[in-house]
C-alpha atoms as a PDB file:
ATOM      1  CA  UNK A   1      73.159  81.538 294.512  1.00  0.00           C
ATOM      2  CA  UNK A   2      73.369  85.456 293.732  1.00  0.00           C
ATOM      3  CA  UNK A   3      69.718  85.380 292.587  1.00  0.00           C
ATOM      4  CA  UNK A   4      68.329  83.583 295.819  1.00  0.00           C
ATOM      5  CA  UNK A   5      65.238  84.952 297.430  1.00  0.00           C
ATOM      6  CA  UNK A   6      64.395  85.298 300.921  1.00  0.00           C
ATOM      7  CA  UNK A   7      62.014  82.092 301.550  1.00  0.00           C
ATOM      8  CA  UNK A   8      63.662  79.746 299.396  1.00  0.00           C
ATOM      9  CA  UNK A   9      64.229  76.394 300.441  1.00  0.00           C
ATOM     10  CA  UNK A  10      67.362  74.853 299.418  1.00  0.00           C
ATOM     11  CA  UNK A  11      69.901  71.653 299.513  1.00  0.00           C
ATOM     12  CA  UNK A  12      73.563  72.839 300.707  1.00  0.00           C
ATOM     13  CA  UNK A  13      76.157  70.935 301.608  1.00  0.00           C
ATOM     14  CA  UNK A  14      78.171  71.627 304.963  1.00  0.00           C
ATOM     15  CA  UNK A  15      81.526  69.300 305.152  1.00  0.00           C
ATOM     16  CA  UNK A  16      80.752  66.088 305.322  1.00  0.00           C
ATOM     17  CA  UNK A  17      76.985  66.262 305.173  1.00  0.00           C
ATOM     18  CA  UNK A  18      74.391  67.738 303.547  1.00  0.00           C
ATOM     19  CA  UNK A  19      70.883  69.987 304.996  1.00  0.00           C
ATOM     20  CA  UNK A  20      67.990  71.775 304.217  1.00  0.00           C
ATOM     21  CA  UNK A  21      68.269  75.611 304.721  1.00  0.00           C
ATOM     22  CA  UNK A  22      65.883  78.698 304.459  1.00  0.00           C
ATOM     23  CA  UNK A  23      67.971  81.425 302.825  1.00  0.00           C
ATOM     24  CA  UNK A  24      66.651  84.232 305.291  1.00  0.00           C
ATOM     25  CA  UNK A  25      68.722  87.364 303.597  1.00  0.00           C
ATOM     26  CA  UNK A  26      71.376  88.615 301.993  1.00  0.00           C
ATOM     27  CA  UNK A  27      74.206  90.326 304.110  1.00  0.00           C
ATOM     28  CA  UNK A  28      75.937  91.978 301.789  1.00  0.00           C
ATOM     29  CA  UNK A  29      76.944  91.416 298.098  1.00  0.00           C
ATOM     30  CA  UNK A  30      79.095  88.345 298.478  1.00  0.00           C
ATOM     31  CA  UNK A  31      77.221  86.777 301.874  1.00  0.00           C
ATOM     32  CA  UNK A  32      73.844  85.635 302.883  1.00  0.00           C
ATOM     33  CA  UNK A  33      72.118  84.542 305.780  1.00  0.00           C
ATOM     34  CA  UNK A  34      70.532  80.673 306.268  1.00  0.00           C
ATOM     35  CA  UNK A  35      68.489  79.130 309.041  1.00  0.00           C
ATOM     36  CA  UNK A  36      69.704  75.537 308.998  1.00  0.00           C
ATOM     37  CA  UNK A  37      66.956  72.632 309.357  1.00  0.00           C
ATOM     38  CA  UNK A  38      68.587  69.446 310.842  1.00  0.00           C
ATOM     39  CA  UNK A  39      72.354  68.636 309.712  1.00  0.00           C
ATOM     40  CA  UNK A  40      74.775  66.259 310.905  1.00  0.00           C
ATOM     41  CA  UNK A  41      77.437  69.659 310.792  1.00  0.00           C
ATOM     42  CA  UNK A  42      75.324  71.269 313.877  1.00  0.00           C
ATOM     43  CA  UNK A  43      74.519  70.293 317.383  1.00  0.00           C
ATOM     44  CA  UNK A  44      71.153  71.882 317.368  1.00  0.00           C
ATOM     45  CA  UNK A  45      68.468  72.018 315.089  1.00  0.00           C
ATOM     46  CA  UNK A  46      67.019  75.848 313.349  1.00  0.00           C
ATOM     47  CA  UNK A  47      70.572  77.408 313.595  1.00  0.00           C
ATOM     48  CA  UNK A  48      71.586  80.684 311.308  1.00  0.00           C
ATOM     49  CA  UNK A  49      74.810  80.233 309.464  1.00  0.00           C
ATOM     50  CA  UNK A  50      76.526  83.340 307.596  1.00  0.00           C
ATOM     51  CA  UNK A  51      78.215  82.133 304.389  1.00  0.00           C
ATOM     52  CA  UNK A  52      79.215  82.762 301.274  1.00  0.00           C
ATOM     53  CA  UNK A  53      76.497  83.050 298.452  1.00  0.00           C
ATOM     54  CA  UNK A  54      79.297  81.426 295.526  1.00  0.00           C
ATOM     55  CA  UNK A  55      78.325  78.140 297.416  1.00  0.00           C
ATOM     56  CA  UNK A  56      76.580  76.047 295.179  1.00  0.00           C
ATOM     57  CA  UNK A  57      73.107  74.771 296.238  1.00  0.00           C
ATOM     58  CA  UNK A  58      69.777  73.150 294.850  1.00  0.00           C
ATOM     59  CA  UNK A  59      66.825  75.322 295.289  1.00  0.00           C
ATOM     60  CA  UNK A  60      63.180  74.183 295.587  1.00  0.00           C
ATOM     61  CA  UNK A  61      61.720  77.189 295.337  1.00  0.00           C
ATOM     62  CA  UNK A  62      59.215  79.287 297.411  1.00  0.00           C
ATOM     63  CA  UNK A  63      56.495  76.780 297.041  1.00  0.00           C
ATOM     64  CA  UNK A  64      56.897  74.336 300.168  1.00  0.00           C
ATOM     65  CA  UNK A  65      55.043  73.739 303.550  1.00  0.00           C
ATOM     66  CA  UNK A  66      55.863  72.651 306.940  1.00  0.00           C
ATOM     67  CA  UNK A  67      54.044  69.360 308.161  1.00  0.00           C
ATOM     68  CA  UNK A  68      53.207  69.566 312.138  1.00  0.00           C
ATOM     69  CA  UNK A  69      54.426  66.591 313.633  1.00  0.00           C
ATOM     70  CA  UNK A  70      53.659  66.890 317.525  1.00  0.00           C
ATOM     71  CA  UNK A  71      55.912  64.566 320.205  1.00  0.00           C
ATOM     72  CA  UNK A  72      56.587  65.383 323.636  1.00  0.00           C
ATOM     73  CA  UNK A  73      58.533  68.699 323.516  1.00  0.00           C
ATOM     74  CA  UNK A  74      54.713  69.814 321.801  1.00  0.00           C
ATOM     75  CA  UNK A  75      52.867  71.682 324.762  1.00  0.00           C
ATOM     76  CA  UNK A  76      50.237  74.292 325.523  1.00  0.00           C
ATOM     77  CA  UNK A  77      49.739  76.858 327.602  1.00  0.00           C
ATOM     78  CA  UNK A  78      52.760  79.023 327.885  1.00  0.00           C
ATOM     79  CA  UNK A  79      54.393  75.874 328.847  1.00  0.00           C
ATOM     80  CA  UNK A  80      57.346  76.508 326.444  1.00  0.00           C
ATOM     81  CA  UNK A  81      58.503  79.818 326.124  1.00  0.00           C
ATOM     82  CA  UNK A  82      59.761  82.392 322.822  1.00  0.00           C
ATOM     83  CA  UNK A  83      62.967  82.220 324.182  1.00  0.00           C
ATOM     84  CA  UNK A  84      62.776  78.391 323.868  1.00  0.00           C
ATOM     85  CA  UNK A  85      60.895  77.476 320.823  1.00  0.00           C
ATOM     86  CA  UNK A  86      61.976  76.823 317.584  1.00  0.00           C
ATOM     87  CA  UNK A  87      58.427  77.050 315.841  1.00  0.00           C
ATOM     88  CA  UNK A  88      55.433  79.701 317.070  1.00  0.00           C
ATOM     89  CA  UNK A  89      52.659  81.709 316.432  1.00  0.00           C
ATOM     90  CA  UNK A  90      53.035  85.591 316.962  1.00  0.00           C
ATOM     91  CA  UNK A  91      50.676  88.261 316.660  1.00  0.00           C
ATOM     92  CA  UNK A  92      51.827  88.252 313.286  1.00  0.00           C
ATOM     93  CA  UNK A  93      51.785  84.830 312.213  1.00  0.00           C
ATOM     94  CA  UNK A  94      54.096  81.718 312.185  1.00  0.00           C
ATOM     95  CA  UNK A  95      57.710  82.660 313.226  1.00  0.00           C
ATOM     96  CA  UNK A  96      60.662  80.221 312.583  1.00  0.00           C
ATOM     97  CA  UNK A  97      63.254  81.173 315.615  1.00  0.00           C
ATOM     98  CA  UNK A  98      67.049  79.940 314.444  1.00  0.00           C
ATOM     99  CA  UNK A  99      69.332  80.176 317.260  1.00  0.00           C
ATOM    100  CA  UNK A 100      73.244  81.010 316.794  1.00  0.00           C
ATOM    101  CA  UNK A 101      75.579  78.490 315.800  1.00  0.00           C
ATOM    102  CA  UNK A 102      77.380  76.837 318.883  1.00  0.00           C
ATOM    103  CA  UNK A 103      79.871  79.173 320.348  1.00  0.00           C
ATOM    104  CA  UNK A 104      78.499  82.407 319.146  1.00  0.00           C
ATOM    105  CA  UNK A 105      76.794  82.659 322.411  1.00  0.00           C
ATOM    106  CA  UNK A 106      76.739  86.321 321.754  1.00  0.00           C
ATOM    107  CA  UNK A 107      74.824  87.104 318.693  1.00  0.00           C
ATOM    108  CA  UNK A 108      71.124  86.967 319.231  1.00  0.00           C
ATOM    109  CA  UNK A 109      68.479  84.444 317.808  1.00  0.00           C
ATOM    110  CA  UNK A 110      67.000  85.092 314.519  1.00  0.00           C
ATOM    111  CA  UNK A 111      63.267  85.354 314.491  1.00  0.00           C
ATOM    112  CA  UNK A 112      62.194  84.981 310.931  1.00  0.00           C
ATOM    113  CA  UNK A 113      57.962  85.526 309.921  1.00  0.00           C
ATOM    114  CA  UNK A 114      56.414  82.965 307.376  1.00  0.00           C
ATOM    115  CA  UNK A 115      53.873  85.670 307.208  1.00  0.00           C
ATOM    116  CA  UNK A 116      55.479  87.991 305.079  1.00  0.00           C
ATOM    117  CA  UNK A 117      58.376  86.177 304.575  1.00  0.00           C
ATOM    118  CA  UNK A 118      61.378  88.607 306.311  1.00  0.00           C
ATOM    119  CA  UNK A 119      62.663  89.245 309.506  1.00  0.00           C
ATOM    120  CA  UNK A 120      61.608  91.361 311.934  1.00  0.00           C
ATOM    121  CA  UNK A 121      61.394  91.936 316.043  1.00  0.00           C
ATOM    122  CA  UNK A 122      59.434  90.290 318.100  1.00  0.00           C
ATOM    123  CA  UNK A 123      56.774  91.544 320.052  1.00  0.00           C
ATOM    124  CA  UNK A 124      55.716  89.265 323.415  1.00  0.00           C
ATOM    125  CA  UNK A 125      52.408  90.332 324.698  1.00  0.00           C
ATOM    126  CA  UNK A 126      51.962  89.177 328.376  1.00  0.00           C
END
């Protein structure tokens, strides 16, 4: 995994199951950073997990899309807030928000732009 790009979608395994990850960046020389799609391993869905990059993984590349699929947590109108979605448009695009994993209460959420694929702060205009 030492040559993994920001962006890429991958396959990891996480003890007894297996999920679909965005790597979101590397952390050093021997960690990276992943937002972690739905997994048996986490109680919520989008959550970051710091790990080692020696992990082995499949990759599918940079090439993928997200299909909307709207159900009743889907609402308009400022009815869901930044602070609680996991999917939503910013000023500068689509942002993918990955909370922290369960009891890390006190690290921050990651807010990660399919724009230009990186992280970045975000700005809330009123």
């Amino acid at each position: 995994m030492a040559d993994l790009e920001p962006g890429e979608l991958l396959r990891m395994s996480f003890g007894s199951s297996a999920a679909i990850v965005l790597f979101l960046k590397r952390l050093n020389d021997d960690e990276g950073l992943f937002g972690v799609l739905p997994s048996e391993d986490f109680t919520e869905t989008m959550t970051w997990h710091a790990t080692s990059l020696d992990d082995a993984c499949l990759s599918y590349g940079h090439d993928w899309v997200l299909e909307e699929e709207h159900g009743s947590e889907t609402a308009c109108r400022h009815h869901y807030t930044h602070e609680s979605a996991r999917l939503f448009l910013a000023k500068s695009g689509l942002v993918m928000a990955f909370r922290p994993p369960q009891g890390r209460g006190r690290y921050n959420t990651y807010y990660y732009s399919l724009a230009n694929l990186e992280d970045g702060e975000l700005v809330v205009s009123a």
